[in-house]
Protein backbone atom coordinates (compact mmCIF):
# COMPACT_ATOMS: atom_id res chain seq x y z
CA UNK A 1 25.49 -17.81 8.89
CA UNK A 2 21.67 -17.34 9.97
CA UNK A 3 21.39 -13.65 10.62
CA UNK A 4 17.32 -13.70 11.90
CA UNK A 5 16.72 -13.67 15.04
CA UNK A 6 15.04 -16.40 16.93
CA UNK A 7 11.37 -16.83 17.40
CA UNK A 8 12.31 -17.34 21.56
CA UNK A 9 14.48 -14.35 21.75
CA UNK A 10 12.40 -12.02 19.78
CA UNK A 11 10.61 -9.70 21.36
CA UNK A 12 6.66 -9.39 21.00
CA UNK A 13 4.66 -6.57 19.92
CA UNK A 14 1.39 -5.77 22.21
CA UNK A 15 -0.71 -6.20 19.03
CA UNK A 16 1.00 -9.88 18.36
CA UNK A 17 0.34 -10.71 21.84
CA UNK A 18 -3.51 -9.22 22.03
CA UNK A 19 -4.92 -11.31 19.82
CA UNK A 20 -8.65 -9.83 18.26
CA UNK A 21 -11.76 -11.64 19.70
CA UNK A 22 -15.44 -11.28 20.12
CA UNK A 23 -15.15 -10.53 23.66
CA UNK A 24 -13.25 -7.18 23.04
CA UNK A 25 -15.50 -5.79 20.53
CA UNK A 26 -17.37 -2.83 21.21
CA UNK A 27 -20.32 -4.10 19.53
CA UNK A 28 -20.15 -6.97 21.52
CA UNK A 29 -19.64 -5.32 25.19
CA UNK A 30 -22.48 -2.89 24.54
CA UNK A 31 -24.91 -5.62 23.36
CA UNK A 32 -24.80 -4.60 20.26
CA UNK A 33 -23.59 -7.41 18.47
CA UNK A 34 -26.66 -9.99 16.50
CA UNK A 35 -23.85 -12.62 15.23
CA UNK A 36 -23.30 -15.66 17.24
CA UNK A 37 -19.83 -16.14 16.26
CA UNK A 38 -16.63 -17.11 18.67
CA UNK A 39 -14.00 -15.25 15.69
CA UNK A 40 -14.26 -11.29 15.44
CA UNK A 41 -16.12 -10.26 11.78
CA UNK A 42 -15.52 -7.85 9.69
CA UNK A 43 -16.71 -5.13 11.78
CA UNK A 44 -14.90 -5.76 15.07
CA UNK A 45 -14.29 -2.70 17.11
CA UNK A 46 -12.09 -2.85 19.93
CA UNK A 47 -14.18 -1.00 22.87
CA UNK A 48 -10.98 1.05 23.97
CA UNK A 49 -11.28 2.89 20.53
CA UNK A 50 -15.11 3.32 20.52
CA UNK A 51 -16.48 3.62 16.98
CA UNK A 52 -13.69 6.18 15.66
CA UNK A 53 -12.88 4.84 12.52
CA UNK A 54 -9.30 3.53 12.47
CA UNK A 55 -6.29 6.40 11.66
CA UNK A 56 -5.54 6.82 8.15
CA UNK A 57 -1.94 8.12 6.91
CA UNK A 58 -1.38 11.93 6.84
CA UNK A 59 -0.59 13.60 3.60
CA UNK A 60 2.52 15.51 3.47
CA UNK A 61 3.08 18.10 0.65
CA UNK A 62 6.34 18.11 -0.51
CA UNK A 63 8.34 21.89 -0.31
CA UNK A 64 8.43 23.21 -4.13
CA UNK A 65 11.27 23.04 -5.68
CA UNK A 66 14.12 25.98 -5.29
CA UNK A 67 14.45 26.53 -8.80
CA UNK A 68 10.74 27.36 -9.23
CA UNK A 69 7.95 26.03 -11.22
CA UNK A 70 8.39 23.08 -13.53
CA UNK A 71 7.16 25.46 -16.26
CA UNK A 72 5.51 28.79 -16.48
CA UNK A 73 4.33 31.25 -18.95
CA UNK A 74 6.99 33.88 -19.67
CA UNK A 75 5.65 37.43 -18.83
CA UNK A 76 5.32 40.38 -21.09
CA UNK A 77 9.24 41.51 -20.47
CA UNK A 78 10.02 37.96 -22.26
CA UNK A 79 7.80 37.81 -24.37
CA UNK A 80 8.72 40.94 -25.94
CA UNK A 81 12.14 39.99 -25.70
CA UNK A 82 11.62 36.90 -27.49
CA UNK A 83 9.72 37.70 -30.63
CA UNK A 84 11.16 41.52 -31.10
CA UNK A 85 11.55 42.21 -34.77
């Protein structure tokens, strides 16, 4: 049994169906551009973005842990308790 779904019944994404070219690059609307080239390069822009660099992931600190720290120093009350003669 194939589970996958067919190519013709799957739905497209708007990035799968926008395909990059030279003719949406920033550079290229603002006359920017000194390639002659018909693919986008390495620095294609698309103009709706501008020149904002492209989002990166957010980092998400984890809560600590309800036990406490992984390891700590014991304080003087322990200490004492510890190594009493």
């Amino acid at each position: 049994m194939n589970l996958a779904p067919d190519a013709r019944t799957r739905p497209r994404s708007a990035a799968a169906a926008a395909a990059p070219s030279c003719d949406g690059c920033f550079f290229r609307r603002h006359t920017l551009c000194a390639l002659d080239r018909s693919e986008p390069c390495a620095t294609y822009r698309p103009d709706r973005e501008g020149l904002r660099p492209p989002r990166q992931m957010a980092f998400a600190f984890r809560p600590e842990r309800a036990t406490g720290t992984p390891f700590a120093f014991p304080d003087a009350y322990e200490q004492h308790r510890r190594y009493r003669a």
